[in-house]
PDB file of N, CA and C in Angstrom:
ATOM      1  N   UNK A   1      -1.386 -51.048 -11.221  1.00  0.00           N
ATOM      2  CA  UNK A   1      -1.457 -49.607 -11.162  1.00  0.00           C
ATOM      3  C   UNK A   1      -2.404 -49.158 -10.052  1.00  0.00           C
ATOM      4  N   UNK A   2      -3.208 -49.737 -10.006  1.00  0.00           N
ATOM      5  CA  UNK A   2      -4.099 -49.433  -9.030  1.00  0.00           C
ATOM      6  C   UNK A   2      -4.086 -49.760  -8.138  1.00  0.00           C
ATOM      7  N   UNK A   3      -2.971 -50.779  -7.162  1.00  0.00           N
ATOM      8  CA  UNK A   3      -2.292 -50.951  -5.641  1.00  0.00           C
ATOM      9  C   UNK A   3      -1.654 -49.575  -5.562  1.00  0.00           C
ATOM     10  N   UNK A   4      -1.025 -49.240  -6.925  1.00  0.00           N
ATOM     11  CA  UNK A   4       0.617 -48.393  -6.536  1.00  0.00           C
ATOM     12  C   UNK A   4      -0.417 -47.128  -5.921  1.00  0.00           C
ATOM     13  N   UNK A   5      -1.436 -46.780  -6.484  1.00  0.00           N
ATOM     14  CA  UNK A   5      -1.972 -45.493  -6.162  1.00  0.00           C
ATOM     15  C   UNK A   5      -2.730 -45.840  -4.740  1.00  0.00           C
ATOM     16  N   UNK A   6      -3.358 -46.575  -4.536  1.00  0.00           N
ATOM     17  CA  UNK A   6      -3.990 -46.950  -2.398  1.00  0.00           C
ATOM     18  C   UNK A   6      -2.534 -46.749  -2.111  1.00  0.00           C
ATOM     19  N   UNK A   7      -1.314 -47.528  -2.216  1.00  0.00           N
ATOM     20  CA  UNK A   7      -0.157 -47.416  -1.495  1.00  0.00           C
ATOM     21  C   UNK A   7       0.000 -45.489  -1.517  1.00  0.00           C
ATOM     22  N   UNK A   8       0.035 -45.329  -2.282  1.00  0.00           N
ATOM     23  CA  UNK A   8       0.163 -43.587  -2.413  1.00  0.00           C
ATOM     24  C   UNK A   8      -0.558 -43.106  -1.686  1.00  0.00           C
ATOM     25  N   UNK A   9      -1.548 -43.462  -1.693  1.00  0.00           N
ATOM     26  CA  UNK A   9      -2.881 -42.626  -1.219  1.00  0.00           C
ATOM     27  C   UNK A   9      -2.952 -42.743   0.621  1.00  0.00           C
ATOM     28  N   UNK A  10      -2.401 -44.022   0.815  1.00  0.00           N
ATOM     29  CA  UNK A  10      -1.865 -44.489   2.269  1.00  0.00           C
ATOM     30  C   UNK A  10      -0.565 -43.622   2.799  1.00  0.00           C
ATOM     31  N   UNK A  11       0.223 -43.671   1.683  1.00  0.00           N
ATOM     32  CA  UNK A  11       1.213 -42.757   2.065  1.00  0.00           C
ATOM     33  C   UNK A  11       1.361 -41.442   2.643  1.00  0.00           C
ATOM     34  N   UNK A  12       0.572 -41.006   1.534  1.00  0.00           N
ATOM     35  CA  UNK A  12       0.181 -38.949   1.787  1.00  0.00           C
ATOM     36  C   UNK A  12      -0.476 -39.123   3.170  1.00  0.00           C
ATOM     37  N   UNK A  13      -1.392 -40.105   3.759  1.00  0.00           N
ATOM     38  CA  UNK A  13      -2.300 -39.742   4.467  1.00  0.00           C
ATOM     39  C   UNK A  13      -1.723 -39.918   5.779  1.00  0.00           C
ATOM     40  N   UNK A  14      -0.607 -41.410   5.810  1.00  0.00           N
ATOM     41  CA  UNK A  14       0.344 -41.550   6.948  1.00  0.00           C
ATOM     42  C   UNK A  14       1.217 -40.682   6.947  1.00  0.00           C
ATOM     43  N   UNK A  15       1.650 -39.639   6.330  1.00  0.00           N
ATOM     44  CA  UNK A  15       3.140 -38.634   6.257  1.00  0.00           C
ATOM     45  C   UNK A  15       2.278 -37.781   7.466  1.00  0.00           C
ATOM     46  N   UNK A  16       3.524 -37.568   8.545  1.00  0.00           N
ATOM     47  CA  UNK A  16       3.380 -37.040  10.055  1.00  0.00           C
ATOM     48  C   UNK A  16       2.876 -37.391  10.583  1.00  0.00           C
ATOM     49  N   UNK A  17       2.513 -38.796  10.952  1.00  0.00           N
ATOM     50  CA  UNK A  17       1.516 -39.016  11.683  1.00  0.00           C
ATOM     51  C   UNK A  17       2.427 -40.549  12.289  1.00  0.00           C
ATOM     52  N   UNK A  18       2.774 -40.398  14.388  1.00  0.00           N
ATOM     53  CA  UNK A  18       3.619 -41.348  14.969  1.00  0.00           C
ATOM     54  C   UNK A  18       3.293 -42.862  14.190  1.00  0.00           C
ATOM     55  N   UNK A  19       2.272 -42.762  14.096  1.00  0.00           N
ATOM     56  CA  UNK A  19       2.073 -43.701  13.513  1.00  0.00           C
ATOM     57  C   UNK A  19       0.698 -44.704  12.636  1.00  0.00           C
ATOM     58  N   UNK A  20       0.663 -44.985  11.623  1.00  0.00           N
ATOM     59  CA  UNK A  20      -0.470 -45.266  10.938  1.00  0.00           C
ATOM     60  C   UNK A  20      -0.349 -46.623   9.961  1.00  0.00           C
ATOM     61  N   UNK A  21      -1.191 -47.008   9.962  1.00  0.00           N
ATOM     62  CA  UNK A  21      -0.969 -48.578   8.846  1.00  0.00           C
ATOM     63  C   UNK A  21      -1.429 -48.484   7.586  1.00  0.00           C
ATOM     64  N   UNK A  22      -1.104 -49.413   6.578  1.00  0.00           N
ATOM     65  CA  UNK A  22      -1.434 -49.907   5.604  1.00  0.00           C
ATOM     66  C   UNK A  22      -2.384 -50.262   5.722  1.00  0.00           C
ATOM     67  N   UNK A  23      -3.039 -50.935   6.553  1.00  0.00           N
ATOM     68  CA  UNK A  23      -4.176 -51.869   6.850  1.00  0.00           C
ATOM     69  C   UNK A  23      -5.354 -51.041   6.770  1.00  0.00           C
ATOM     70  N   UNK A  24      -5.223 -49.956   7.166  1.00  0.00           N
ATOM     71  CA  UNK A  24      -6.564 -48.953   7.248  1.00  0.00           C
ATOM     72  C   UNK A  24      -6.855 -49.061   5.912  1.00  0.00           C
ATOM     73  N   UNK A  25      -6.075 -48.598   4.485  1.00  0.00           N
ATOM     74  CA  UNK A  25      -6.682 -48.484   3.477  1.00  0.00           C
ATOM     75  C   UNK A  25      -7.606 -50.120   2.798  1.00  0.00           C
ATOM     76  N   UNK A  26      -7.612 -50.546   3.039  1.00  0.00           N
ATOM     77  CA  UNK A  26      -7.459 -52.168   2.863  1.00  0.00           C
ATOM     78  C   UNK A  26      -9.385 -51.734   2.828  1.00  0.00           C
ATOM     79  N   UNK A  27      -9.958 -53.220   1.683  1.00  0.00           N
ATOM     80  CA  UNK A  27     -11.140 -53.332   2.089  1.00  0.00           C
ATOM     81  C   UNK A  27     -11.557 -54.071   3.597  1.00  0.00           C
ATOM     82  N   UNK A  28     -12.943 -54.071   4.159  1.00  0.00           N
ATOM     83  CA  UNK A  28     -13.133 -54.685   5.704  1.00  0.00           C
ATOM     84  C   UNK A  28     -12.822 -56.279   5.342  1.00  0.00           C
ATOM     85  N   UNK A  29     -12.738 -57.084   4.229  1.00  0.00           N
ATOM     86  CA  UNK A  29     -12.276 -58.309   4.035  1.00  0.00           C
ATOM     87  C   UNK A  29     -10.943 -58.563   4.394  1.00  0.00           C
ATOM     88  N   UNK A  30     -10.335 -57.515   3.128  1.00  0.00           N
ATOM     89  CA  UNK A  30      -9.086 -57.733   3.413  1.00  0.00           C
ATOM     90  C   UNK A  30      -7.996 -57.587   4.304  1.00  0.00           C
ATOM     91  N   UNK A  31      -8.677 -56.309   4.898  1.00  0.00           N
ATOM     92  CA  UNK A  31      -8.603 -56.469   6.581  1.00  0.00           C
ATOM     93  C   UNK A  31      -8.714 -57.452   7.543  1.00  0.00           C
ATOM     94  N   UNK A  32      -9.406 -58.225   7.463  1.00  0.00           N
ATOM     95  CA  UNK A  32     -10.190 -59.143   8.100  1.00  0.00           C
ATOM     96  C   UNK A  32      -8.888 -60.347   7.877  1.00  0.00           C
ATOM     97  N   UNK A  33      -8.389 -60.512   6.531  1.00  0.00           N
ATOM     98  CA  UNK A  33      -7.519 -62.052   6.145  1.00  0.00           C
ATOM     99  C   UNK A  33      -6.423 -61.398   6.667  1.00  0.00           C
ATOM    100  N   UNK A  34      -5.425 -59.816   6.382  1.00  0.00           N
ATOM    101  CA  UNK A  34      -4.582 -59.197   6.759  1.00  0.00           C
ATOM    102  C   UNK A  34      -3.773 -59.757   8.226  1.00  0.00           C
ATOM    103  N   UNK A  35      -5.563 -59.380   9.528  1.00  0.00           N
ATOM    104  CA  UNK A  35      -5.421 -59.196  10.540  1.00  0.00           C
ATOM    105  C   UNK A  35      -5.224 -60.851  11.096  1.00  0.00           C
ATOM    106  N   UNK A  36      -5.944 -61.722  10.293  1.00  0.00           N
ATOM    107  CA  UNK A  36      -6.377 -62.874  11.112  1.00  0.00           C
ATOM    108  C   UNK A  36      -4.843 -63.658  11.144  1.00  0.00           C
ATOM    109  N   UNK A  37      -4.403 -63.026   9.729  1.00  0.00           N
ATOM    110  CA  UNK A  37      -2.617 -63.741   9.268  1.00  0.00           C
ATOM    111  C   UNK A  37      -1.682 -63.527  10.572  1.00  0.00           C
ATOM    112  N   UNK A  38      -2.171 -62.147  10.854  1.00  0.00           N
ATOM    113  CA  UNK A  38      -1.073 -61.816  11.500  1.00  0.00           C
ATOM    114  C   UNK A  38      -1.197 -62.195  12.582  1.00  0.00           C
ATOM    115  N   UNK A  39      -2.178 -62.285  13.683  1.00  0.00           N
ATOM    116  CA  UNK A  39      -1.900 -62.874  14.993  1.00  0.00           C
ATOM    117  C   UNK A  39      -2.052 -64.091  14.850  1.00  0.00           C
ATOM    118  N   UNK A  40      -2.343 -65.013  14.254  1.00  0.00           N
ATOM    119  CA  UNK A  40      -1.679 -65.943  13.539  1.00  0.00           C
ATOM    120  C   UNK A  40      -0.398 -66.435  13.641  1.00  0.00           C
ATOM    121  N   UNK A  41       0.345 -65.572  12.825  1.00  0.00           N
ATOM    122  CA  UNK A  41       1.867 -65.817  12.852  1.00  0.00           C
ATOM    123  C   UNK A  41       2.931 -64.865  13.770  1.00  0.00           C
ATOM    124  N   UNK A  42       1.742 -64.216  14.655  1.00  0.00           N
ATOM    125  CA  UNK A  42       2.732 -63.345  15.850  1.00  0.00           C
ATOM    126  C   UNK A  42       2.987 -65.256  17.110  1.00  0.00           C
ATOM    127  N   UNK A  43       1.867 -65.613  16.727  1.00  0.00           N
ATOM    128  CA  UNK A  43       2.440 -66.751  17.641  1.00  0.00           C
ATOM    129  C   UNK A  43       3.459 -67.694  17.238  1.00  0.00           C
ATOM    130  N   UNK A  44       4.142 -67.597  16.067  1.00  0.00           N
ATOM    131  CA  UNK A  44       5.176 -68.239  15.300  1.00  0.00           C
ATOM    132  C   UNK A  44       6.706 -67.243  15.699  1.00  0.00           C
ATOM    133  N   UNK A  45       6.577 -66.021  16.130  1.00  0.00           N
ATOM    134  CA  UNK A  45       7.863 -64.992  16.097  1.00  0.00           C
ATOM    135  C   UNK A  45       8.777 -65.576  16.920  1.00  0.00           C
ATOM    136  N   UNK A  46      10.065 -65.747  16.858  1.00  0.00           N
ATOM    137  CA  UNK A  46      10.979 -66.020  17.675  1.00  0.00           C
ATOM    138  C   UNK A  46      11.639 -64.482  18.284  1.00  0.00           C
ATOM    139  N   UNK A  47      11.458 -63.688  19.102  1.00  0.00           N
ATOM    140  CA  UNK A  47      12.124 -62.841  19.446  1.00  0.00           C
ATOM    141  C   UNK A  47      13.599 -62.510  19.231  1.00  0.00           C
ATOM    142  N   UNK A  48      13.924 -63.720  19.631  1.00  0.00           N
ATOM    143  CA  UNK A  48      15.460 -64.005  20.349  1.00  0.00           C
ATOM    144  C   UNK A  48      16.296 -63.813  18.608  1.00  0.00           C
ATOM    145  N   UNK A  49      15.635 -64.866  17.632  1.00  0.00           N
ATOM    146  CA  UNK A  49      16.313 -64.867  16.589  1.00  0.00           C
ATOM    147  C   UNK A  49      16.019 -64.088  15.635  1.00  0.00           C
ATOM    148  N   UNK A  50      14.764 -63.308  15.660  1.00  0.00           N
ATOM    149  CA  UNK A  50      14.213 -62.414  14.489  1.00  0.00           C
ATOM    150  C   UNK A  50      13.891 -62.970  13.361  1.00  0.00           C
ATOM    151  N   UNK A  51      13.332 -64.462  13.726  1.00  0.00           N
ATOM    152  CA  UNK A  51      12.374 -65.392  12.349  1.00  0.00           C
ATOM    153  C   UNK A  51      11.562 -65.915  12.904  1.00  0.00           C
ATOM    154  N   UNK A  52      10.762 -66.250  12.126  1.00  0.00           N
ATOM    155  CA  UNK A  52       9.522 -67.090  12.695  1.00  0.00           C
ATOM    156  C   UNK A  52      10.167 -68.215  12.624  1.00  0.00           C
ATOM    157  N   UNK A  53       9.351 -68.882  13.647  1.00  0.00           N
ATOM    158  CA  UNK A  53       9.371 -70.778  13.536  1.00  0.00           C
ATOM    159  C   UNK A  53       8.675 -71.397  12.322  1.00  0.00           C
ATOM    160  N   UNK A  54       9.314 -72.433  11.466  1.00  0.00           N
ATOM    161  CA  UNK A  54       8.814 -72.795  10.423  1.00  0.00           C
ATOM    162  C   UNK A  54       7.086 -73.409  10.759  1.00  0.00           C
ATOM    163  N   UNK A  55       6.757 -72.807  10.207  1.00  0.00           N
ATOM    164  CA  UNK A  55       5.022 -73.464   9.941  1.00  0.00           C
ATOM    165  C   UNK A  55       4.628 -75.198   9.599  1.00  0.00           C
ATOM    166  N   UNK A  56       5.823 -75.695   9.183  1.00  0.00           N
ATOM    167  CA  UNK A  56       5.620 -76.925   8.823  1.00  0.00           C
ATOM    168  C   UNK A  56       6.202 -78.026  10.124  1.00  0.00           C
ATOM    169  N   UNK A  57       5.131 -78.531  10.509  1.00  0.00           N
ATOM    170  CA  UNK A  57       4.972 -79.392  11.791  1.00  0.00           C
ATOM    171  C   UNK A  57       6.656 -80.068  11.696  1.00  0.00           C
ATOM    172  N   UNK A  58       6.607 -80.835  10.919  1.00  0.00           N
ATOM    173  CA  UNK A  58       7.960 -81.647  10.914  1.00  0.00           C
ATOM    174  C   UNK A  58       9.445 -80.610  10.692  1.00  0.00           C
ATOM    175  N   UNK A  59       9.418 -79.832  11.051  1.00  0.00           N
ATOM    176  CA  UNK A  59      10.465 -79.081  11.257  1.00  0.00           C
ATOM    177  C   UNK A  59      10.335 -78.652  12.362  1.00  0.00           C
ATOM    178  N   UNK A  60      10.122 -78.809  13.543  1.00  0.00           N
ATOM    179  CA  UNK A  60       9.777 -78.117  14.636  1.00  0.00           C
ATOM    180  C   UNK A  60      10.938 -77.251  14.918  1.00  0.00           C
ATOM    181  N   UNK A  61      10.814 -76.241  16.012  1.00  0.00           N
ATOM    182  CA  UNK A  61      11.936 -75.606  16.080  1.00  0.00           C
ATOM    183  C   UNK A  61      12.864 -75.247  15.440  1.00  0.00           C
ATOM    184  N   UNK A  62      12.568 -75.211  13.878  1.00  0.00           N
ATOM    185  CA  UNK A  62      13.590 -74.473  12.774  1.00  0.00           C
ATOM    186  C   UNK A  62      12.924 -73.223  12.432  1.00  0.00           C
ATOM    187  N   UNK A  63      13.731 -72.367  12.215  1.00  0.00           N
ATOM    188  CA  UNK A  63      13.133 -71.047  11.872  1.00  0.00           C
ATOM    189  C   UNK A  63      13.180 -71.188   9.976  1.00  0.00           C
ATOM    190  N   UNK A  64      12.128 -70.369   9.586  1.00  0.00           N
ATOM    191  CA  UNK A  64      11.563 -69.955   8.157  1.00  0.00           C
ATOM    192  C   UNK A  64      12.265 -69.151   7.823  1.00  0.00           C
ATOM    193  N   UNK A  65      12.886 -69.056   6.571  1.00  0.00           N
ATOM    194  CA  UNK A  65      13.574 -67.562   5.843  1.00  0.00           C
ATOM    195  C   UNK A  65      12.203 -67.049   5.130  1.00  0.00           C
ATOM    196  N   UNK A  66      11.665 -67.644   4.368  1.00  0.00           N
ATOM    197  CA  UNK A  66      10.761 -67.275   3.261  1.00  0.00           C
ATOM    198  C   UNK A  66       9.597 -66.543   4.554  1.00  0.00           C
ATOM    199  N   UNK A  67       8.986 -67.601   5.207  1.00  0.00           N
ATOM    200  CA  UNK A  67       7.775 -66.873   5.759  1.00  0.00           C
ATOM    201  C   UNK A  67       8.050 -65.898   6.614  1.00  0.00           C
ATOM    202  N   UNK A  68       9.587 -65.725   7.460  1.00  0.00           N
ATOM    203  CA  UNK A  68       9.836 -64.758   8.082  1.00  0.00           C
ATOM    204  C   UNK A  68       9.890 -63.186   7.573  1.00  0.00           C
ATOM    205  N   UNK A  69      10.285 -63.284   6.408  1.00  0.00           N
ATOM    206  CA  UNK A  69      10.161 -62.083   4.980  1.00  0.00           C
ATOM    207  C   UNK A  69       8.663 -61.688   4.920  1.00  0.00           C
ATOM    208  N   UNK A  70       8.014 -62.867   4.592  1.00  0.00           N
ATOM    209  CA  UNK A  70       6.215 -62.506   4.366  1.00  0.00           C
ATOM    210  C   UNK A  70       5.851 -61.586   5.749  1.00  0.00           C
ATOM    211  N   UNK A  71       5.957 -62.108   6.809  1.00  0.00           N
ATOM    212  CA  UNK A  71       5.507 -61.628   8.074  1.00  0.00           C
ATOM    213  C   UNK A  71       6.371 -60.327   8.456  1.00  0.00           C
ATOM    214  N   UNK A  72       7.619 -60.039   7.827  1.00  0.00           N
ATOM    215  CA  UNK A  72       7.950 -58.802   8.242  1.00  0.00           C
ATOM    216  C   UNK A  72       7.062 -57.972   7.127  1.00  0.00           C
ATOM    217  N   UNK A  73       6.920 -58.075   6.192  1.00  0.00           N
ATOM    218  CA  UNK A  73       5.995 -57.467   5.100  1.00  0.00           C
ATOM    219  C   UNK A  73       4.964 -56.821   5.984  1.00  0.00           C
ATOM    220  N   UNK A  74       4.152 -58.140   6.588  1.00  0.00           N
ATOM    221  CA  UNK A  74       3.110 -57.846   7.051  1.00  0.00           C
ATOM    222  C   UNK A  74       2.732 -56.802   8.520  1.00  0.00           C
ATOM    223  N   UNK A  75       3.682 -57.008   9.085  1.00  0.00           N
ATOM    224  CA  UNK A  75       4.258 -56.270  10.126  1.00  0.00           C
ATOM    225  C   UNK A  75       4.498 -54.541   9.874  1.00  0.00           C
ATOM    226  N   UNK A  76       4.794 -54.622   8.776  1.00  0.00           N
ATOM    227  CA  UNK A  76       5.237 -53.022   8.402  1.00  0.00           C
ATOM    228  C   UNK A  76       3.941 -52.661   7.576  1.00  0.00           C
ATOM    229  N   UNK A  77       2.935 -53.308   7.438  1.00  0.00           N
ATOM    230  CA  UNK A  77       1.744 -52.953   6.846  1.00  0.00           C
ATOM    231  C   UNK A  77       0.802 -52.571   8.248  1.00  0.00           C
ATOM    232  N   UNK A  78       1.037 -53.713   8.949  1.00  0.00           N
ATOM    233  CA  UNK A  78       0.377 -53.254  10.154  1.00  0.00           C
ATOM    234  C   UNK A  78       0.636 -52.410  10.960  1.00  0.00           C
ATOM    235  N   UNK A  79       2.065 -51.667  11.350  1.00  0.00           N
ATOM    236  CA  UNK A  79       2.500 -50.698  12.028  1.00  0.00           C
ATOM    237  C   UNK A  79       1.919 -50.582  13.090  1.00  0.00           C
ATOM    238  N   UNK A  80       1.847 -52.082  14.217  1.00  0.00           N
ATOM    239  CA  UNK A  80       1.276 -51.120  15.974  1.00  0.00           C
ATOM    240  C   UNK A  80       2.934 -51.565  16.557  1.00  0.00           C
ATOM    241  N   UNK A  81       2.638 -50.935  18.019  1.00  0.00           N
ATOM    242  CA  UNK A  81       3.492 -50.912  18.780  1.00  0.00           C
ATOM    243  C   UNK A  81       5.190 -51.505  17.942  1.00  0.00           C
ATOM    244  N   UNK A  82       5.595 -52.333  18.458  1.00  0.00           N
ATOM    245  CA  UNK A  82       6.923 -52.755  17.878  1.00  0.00           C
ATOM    246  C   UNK A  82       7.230 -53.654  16.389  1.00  0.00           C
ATOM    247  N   UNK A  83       5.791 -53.341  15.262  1.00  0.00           N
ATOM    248  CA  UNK A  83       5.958 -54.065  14.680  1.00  0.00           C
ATOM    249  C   UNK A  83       7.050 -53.422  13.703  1.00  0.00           C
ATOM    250  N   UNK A  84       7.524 -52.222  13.497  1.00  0.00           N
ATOM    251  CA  UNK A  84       8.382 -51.854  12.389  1.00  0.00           C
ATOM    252  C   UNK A  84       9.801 -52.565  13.412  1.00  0.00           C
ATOM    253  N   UNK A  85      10.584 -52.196  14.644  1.00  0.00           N
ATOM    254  CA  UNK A  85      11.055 -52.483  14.670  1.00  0.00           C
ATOM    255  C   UNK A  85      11.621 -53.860  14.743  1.00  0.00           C
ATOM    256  N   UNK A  86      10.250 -55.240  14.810  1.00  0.00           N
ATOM    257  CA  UNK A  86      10.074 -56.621  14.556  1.00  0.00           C
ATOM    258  C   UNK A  86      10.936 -56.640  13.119  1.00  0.00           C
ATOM    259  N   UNK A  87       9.973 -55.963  12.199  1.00  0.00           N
ATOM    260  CA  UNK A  87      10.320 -55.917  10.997  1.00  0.00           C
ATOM    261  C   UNK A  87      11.823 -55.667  10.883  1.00  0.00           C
ATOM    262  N   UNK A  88      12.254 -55.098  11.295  1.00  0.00           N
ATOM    263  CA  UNK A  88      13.934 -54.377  10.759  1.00  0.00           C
ATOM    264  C   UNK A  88      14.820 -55.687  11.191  1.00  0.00           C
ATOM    265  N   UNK A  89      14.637 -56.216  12.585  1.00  0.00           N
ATOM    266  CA  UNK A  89      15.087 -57.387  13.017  1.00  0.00           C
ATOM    267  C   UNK A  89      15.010 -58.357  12.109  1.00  0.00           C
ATOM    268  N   UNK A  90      13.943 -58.582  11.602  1.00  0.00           N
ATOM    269  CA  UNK A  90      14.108 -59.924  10.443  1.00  0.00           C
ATOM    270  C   UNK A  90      14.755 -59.772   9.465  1.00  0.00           C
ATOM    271  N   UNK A  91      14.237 -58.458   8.523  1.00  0.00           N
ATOM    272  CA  UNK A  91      15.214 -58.148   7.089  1.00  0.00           C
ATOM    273  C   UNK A  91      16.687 -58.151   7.469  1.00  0.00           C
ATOM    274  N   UNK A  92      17.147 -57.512   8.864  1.00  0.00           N
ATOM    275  CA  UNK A  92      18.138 -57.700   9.263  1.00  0.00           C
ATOM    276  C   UNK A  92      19.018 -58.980   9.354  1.00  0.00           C
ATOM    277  N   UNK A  93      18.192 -59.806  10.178  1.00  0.00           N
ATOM    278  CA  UNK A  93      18.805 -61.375  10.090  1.00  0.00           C
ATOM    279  C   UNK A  93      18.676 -62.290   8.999  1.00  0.00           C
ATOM    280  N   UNK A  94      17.825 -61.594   8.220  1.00  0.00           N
ATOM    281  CA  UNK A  94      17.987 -62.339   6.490  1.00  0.00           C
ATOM    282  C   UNK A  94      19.131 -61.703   6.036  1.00  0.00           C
ATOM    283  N   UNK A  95      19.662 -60.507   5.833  1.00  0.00           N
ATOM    284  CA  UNK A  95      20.261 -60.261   5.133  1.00  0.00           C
ATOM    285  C   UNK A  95      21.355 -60.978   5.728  1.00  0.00           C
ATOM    286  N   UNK A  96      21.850 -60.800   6.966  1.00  0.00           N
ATOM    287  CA  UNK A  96      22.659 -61.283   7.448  1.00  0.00           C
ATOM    288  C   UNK A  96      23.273 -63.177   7.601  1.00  0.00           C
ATOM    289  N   UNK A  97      22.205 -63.595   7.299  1.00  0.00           N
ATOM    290  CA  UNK A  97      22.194 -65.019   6.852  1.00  0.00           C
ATOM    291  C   UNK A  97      22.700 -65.541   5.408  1.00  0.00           C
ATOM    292  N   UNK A  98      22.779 -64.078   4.410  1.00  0.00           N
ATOM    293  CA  UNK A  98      22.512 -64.599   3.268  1.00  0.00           C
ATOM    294  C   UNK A  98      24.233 -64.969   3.096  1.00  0.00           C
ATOM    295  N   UNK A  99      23.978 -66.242   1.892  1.00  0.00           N
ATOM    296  CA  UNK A  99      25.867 -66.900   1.751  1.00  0.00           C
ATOM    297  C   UNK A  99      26.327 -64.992   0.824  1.00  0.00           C
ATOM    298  N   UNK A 100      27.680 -65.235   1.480  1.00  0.00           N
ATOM    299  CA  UNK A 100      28.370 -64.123   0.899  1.00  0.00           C
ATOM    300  C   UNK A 100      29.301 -64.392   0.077  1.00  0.00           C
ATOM    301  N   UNK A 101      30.344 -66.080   0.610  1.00  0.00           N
ATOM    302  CA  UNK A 101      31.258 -66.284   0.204  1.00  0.00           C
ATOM    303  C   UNK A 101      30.897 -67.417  -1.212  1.00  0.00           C
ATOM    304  N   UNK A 102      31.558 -67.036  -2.321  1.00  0.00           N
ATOM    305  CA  UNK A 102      31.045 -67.581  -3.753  1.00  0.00           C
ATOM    306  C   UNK A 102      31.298 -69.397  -3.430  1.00  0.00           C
ATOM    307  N   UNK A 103      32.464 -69.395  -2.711  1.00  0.00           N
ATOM    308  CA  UNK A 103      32.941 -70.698  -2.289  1.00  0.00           C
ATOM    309  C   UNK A 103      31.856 -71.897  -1.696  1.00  0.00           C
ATOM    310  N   UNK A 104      30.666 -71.313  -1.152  1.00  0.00           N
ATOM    311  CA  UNK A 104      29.856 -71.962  -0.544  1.00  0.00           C
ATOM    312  C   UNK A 104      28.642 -72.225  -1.379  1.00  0.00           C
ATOM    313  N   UNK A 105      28.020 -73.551  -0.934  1.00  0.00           N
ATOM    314  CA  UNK A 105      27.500 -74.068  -1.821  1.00  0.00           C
ATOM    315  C   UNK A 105      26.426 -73.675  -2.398  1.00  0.00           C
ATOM    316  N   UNK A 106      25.317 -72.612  -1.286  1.00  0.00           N
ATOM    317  CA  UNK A 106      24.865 -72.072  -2.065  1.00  0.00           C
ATOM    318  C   UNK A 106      24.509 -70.468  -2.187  1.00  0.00           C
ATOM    319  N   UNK A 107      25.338 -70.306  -2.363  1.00  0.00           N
ATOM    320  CA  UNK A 107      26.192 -69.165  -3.188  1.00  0.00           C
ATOM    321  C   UNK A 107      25.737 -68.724  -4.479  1.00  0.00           C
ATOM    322  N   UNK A 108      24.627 -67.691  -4.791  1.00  0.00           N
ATOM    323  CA  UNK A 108      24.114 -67.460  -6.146  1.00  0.00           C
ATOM    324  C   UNK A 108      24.595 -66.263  -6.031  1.00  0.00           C
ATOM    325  N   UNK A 109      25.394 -65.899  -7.243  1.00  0.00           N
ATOM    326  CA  UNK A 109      25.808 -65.070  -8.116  1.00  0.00           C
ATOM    327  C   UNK A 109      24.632 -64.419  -8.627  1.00  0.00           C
ATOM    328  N   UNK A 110      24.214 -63.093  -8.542  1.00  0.00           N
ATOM    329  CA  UNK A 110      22.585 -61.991  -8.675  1.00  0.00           C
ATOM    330  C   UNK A 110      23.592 -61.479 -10.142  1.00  0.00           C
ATOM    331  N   UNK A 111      23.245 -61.542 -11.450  1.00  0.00           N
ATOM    332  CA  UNK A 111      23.728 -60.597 -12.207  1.00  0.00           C
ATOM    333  C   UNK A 111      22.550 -59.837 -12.957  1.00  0.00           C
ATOM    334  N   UNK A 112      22.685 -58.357 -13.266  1.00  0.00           N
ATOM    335  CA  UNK A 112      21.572 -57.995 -13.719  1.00  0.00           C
ATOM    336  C   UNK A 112      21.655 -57.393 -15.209  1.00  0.00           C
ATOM    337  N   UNK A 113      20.903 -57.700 -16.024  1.00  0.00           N
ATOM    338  CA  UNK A 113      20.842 -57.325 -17.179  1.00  0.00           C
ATOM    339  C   UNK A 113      20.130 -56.430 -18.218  1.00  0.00           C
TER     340      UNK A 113
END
């Protein structure tokens, strides 16, 4: 309950404004782990494909689904220059990755109850 209301409170304060982050509301720590993540894993971004490169040495040159998700997260928290549209690129190429056809192997059926 008490994220949902900073997220609120971030919200009202970013409404009209070109542009403003998540990150401001953040304590100077959490700022601090936020910021250090992210240029961090801006050196992981693949432009070209809109995922990061997997983090795990022995995969070299494979791109991440999971951490590419985390880092667009983080990206749209941070809001400078091109990070929303970074962001749209990835959710984009996840979604677009995801199996559609039931036929394939892995193919999960989402039912909700």
């Amino acid at each position: 309950m008490r994220y949902h209301g900073r997220l609120l409170a971030t919200l009202a304060v970013c409404a009209g404004q070109a542009s403003c982050s998540y990150v401001q509301s953040l304590s100077s720590n959490a700022q601090g782990v936020l910021n250090e993540s992210m240029s961090w894993m801006d050196g992981f971004y693949d432009t070209d494909a809109g995922y990061l490169y997997s983090l795990d040495a022995s995969a070299a040159l494979r791109h991440d689904t999971r951490s590419s998700a985390w880092y667009a997260i983080g990206l749209l928290a941070r809001n400078e220059g091109d990070d929303v549209a970074n962001a749209e690129k990835i959710l984009t190429a996840i979604v677009d990755g995801q199996y559609k056809d039931p036929a394939e192997q892995w193919y999960v059926a989402l039912t909700w109850t």
